[in-house]
N, C-alpha and C. Protein backbone atom coordinates (compact mmCIF):
# COMPACT_ATOMS: atom_id res chain seq x y z
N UNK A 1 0.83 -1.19 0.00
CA UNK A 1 0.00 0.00 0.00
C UNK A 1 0.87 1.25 0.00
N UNK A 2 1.88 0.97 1.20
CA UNK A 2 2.58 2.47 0.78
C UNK A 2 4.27 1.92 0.42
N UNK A 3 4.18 1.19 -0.77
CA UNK A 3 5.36 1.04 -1.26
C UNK A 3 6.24 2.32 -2.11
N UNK A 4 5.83 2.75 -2.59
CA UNK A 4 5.95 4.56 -3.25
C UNK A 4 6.52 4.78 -2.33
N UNK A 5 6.17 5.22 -1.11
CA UNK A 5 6.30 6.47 0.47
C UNK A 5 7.96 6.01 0.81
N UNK A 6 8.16 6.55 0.19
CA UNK A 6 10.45 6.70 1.24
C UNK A 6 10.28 7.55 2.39
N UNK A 7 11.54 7.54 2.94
CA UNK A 7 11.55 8.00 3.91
C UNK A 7 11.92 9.32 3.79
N UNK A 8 12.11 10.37 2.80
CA UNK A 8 12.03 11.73 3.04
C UNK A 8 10.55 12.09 2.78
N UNK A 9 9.47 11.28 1.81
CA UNK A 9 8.31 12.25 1.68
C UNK A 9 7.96 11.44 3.67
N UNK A 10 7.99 10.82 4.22
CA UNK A 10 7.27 10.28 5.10
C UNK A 10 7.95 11.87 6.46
N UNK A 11 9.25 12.02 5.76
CA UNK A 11 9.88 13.06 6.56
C UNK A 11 9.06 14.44 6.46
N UNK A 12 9.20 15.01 4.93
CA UNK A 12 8.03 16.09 4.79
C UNK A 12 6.80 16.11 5.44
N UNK A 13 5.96 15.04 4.94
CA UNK A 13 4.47 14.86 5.90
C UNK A 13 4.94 15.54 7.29
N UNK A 14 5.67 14.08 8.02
CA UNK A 14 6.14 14.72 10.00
C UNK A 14 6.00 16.61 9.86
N UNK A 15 7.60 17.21 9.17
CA UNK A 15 7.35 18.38 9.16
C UNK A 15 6.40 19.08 8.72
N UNK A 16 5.49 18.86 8.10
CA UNK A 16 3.97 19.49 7.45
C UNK A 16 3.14 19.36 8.71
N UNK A 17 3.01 18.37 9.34
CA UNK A 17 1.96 18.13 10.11
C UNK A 17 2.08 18.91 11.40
N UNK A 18 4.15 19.24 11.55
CA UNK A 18 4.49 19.21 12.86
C UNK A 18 4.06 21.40 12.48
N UNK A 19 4.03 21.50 11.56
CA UNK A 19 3.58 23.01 11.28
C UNK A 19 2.66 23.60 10.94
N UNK A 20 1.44 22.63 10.87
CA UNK A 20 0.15 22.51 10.48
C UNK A 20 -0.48 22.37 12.19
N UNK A 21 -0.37 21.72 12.73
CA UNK A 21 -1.05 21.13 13.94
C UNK A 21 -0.43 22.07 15.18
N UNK A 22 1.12 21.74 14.90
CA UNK A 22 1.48 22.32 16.18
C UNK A 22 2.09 21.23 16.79
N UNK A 23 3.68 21.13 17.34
CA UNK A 23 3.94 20.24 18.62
C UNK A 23 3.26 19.56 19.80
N UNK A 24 2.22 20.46 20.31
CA UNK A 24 1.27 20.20 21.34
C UNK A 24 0.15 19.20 20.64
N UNK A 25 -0.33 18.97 19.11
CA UNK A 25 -1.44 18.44 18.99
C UNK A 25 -0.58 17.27 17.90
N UNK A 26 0.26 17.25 17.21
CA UNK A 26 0.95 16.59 17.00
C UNK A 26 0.96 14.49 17.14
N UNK A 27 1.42 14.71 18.91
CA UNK A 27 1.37 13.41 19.11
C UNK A 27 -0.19 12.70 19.09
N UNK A 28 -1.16 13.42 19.04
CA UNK A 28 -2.49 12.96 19.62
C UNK A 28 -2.88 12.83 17.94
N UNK A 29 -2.63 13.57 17.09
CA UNK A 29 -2.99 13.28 16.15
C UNK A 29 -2.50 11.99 15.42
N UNK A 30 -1.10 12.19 15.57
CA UNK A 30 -0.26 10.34 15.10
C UNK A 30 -1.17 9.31 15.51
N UNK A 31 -1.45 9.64 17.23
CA UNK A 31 -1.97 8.20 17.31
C UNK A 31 -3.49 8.14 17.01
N UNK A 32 -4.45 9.08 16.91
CA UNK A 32 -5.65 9.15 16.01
C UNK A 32 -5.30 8.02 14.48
N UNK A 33 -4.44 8.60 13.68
CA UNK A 33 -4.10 8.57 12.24
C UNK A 33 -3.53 6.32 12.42
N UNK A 34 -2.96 6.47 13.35
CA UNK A 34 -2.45 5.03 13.98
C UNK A 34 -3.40 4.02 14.16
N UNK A 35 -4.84 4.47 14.90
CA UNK A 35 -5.68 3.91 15.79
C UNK A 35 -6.47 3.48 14.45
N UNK A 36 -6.69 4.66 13.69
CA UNK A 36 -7.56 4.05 12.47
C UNK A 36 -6.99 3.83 11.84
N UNK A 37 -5.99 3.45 10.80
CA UNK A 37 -5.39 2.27 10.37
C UNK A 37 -5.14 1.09 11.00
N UNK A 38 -5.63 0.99 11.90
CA UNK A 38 -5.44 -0.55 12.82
C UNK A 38 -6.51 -0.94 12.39
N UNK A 39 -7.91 -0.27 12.50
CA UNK A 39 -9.48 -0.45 12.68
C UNK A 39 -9.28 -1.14 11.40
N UNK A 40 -9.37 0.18 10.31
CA UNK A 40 -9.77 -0.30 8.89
C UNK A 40 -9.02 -1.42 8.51
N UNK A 41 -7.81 -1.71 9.15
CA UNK A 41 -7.44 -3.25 8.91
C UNK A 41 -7.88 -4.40 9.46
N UNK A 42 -8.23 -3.83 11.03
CA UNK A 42 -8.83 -5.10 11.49
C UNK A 42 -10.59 -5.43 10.59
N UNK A 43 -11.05 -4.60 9.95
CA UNK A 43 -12.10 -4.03 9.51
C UNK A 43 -12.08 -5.12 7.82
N UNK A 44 -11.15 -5.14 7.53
CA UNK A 44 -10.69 -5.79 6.12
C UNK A 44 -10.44 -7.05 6.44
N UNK A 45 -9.37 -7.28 7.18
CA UNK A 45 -9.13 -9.02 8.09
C UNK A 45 -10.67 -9.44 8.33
N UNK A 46 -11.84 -9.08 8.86
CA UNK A 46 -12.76 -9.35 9.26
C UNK A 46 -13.58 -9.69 8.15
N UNK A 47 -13.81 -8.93 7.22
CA UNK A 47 -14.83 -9.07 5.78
C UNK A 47 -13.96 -9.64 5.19
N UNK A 48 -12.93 -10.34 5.12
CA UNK A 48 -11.76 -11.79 4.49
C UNK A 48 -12.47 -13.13 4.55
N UNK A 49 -12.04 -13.16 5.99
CA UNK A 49 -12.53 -14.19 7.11
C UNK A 49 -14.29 -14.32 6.95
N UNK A 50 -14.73 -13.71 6.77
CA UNK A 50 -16.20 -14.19 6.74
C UNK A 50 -16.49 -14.41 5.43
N UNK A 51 -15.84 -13.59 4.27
CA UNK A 51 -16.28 -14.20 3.11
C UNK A 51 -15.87 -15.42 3.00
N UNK A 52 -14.30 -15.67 3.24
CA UNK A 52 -13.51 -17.78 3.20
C UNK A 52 -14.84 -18.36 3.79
N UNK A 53 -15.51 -17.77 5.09
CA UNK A 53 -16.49 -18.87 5.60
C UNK A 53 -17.17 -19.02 5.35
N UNK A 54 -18.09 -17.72 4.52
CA UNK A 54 -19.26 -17.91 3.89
C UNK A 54 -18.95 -19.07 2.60
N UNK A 55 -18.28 -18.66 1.82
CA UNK A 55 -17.99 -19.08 0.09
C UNK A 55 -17.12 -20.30 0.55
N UNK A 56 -16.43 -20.45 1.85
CA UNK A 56 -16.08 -22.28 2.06
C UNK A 56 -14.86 -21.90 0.27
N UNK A 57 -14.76 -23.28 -0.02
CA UNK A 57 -14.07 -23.37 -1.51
C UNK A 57 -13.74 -22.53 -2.53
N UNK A 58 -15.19 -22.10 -2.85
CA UNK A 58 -15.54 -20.98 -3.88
C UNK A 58 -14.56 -19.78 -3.72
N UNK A 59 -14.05 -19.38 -2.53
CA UNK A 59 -13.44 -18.19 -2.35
C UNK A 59 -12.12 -18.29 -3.09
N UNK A 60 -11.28 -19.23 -2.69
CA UNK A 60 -9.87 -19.43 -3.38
C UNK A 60 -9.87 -19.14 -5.23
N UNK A 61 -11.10 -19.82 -5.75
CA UNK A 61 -11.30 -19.96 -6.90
C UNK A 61 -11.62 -18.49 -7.75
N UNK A 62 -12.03 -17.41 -6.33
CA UNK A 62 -12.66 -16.16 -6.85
C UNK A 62 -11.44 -15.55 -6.53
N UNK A 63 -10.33 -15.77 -5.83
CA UNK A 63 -8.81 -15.29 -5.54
C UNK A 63 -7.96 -15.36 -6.92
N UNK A 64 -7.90 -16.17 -7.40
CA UNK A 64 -7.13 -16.71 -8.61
C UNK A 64 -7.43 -15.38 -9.81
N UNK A 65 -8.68 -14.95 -9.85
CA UNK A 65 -8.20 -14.04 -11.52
C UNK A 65 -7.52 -12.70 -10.44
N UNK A 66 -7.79 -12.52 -9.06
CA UNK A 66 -7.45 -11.26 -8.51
C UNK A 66 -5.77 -11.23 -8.33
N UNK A 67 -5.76 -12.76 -8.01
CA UNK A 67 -4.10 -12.68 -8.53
C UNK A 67 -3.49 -12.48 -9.48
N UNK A 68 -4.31 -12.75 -10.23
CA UNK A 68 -3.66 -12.49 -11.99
C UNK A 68 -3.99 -11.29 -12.50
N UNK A 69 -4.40 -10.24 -11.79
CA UNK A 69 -4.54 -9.40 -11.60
C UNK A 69 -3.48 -8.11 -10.82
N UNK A 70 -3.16 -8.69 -9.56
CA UNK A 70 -2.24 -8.32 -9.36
C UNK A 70 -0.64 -8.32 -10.00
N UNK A 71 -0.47 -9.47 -10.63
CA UNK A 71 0.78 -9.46 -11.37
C UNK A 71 0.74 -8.70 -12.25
N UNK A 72 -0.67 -8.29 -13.01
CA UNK A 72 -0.16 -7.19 -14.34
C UNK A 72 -0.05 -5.90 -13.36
N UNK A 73 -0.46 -5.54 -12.17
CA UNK A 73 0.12 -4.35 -11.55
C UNK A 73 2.08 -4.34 -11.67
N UNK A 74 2.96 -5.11 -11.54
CA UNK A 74 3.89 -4.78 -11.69
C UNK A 74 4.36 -5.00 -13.07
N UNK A 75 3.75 -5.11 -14.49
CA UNK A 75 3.57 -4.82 -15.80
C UNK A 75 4.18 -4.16 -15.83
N UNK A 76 5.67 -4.05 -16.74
CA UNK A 76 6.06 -2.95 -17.13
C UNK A 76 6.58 -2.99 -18.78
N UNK A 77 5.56 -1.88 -19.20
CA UNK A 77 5.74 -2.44 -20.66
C UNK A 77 7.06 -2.23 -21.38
N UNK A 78 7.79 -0.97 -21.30
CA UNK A 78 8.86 -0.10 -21.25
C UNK A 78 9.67 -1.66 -21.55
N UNK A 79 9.76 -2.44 -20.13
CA UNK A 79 10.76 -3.16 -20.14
C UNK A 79 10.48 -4.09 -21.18
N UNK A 80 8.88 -4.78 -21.91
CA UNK A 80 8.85 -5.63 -22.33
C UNK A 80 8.93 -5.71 -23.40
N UNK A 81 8.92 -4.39 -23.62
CA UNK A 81 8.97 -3.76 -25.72
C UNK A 81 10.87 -3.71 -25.66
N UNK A 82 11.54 -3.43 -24.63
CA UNK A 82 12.75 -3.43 -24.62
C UNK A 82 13.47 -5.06 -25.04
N UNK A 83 12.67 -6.08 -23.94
CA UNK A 83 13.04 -7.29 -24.13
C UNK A 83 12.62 -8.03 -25.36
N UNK A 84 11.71 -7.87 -25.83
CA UNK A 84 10.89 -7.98 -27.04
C UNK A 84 11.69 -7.81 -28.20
N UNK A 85 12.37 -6.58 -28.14
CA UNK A 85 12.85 -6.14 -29.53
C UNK A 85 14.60 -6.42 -29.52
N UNK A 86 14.85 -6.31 -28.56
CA UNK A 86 16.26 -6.81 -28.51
C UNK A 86 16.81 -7.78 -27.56
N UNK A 87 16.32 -8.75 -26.89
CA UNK A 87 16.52 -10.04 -26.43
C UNK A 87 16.43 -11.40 -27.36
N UNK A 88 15.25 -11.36 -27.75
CA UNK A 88 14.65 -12.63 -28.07
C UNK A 88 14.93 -12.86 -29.29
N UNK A 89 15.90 -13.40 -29.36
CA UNK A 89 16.57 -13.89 -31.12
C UNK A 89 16.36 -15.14 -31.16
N UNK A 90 15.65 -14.97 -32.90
CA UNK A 90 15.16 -16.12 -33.06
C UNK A 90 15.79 -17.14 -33.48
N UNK A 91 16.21 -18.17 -34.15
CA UNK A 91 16.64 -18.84 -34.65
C UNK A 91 17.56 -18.97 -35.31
N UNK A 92 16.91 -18.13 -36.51
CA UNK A 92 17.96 -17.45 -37.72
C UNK A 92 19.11 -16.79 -37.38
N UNK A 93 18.64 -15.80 -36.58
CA UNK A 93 19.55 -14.91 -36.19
C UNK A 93 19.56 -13.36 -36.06
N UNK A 94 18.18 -13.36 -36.90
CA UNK A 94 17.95 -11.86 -37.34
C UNK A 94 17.11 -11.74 -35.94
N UNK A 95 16.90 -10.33 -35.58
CA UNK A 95 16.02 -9.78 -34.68
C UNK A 95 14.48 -9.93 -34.89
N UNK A 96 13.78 -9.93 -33.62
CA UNK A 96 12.06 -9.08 -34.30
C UNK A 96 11.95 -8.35 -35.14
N UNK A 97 12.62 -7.24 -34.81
CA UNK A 97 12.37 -5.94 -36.11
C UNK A 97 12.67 -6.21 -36.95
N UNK A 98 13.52 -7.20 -37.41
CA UNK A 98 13.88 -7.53 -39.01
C UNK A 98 15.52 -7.13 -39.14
N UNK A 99 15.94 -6.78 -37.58
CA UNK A 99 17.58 -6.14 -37.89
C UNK A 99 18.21 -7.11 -37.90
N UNK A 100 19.39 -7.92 -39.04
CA UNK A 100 20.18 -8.66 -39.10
C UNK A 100 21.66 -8.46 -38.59
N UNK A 101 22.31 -8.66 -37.73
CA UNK A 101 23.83 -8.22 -37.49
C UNK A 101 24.51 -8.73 -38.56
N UNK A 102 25.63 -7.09 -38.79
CA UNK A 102 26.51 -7.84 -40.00
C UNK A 102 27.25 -8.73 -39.70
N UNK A 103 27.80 -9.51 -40.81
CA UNK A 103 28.91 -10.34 -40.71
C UNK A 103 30.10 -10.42 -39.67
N UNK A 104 30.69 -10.86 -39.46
CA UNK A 104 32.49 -10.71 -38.69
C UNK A 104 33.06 -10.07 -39.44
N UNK A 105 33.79 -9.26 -39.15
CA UNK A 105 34.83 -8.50 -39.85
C UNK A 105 35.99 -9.33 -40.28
N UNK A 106 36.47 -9.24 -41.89
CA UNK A 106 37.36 -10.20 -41.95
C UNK A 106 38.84 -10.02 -40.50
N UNK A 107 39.61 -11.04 -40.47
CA UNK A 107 40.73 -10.56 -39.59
C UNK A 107 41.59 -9.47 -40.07
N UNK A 108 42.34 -8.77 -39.61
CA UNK A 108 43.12 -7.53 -40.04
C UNK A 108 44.51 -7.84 -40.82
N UNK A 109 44.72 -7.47 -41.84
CA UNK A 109 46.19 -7.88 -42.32
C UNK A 109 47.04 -7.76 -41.52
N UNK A 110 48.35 -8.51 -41.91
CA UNK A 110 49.25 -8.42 -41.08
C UNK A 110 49.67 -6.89 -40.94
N UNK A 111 50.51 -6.80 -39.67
CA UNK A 111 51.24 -5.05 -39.51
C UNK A 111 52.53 -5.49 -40.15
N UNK A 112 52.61 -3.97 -40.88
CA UNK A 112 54.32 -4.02 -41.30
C UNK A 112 55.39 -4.61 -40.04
N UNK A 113 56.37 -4.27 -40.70
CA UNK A 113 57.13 -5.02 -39.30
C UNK A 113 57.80 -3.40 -38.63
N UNK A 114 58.11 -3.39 -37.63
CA UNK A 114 58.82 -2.47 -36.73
C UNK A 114 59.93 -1.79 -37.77
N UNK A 115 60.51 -0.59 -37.24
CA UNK A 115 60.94 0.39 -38.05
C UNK A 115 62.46 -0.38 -37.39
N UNK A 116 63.39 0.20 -38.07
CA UNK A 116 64.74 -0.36 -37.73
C UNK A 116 65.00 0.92 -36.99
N UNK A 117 66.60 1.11 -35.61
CA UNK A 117 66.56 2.48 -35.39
C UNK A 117 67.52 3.43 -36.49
N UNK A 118 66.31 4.24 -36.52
CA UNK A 118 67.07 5.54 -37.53
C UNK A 118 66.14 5.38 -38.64
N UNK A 119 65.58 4.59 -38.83
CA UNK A 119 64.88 4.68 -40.28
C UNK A 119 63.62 5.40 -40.01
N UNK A 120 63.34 6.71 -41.18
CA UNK A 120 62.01 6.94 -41.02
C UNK A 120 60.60 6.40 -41.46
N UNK A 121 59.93 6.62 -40.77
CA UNK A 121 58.55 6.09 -41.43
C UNK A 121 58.15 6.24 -43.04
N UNK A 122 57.29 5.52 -43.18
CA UNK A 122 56.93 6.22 -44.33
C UNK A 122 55.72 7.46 -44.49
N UNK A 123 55.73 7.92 -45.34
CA UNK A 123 55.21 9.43 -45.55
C UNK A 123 54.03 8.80 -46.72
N UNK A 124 52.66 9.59 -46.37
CA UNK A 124 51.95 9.51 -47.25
C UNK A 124 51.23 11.16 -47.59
N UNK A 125 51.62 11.56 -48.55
CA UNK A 125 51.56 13.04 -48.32
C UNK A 125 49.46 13.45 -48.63
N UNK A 126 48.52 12.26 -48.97
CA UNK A 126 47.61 12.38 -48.99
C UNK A 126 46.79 11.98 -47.49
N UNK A 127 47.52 11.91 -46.51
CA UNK A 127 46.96 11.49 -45.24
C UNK A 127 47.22 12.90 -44.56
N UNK A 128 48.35 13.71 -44.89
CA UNK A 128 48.19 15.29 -44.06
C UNK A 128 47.53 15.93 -44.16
């Protein structure tokens, strides 16, 4: 429920509240704000528990699409058009999109060999 909430906005709120209310009304209000989040949970635990008892079986079975439900909450498409388009290579070799990687580069010719000392390089006067 409050997976979002870090600990600086939870910090802002404190200071909002602590300048909104006042130090003196402060603590009485926390535990107001405390007392009913206990309720409305014990309040939810309670209408759980009586539906499992009412619906016996049936309930688990009415759980199942709400789970599958919950998993598309952490859906993230971003990532799946990412994995989609550049993970999953098929067979061939080519991509989804149709992008083929080129070839290997042939290997590089050999290098001249090392200069002797005193000898100059060679000069290519179309490379200056």
């Amino acid at each position: 429920m409050f997976e979002s909430i870090g600990w600086l906005e939870i910090l802002v709120l404190l200071l909002a509240g602590l300048f909104i209310l006042g130090p003196e009304r402060l603590p009485s209000a926390a535990a107001w704000i405390g007392k009913s989040i206990r309720k409305v949970r014990e309040f939810a635990t309670g209408a759980r528990d009586q539906l499992r008892n009412e619906m016996g079986p049936e309930f688990d079975e009415l759980r199942k699409p709400l789970e599958n439900l919950r998993e598309l909450r952490s859906f993230d498409p971003k990532r799946m058009v990412t994995q989609h388009l550049f993970n999953d290579e098929p067979a061939n070799g080519s991509k989804p999109n149709g992008y083929t990687p080129p070839p290997p580069a042939p290997p590089a010719t050999q290098t001249p060999p090392p200069l002797n000392p005193g000898e100059k390089p060679p000069f290519d006067p179309d490379a200056t």
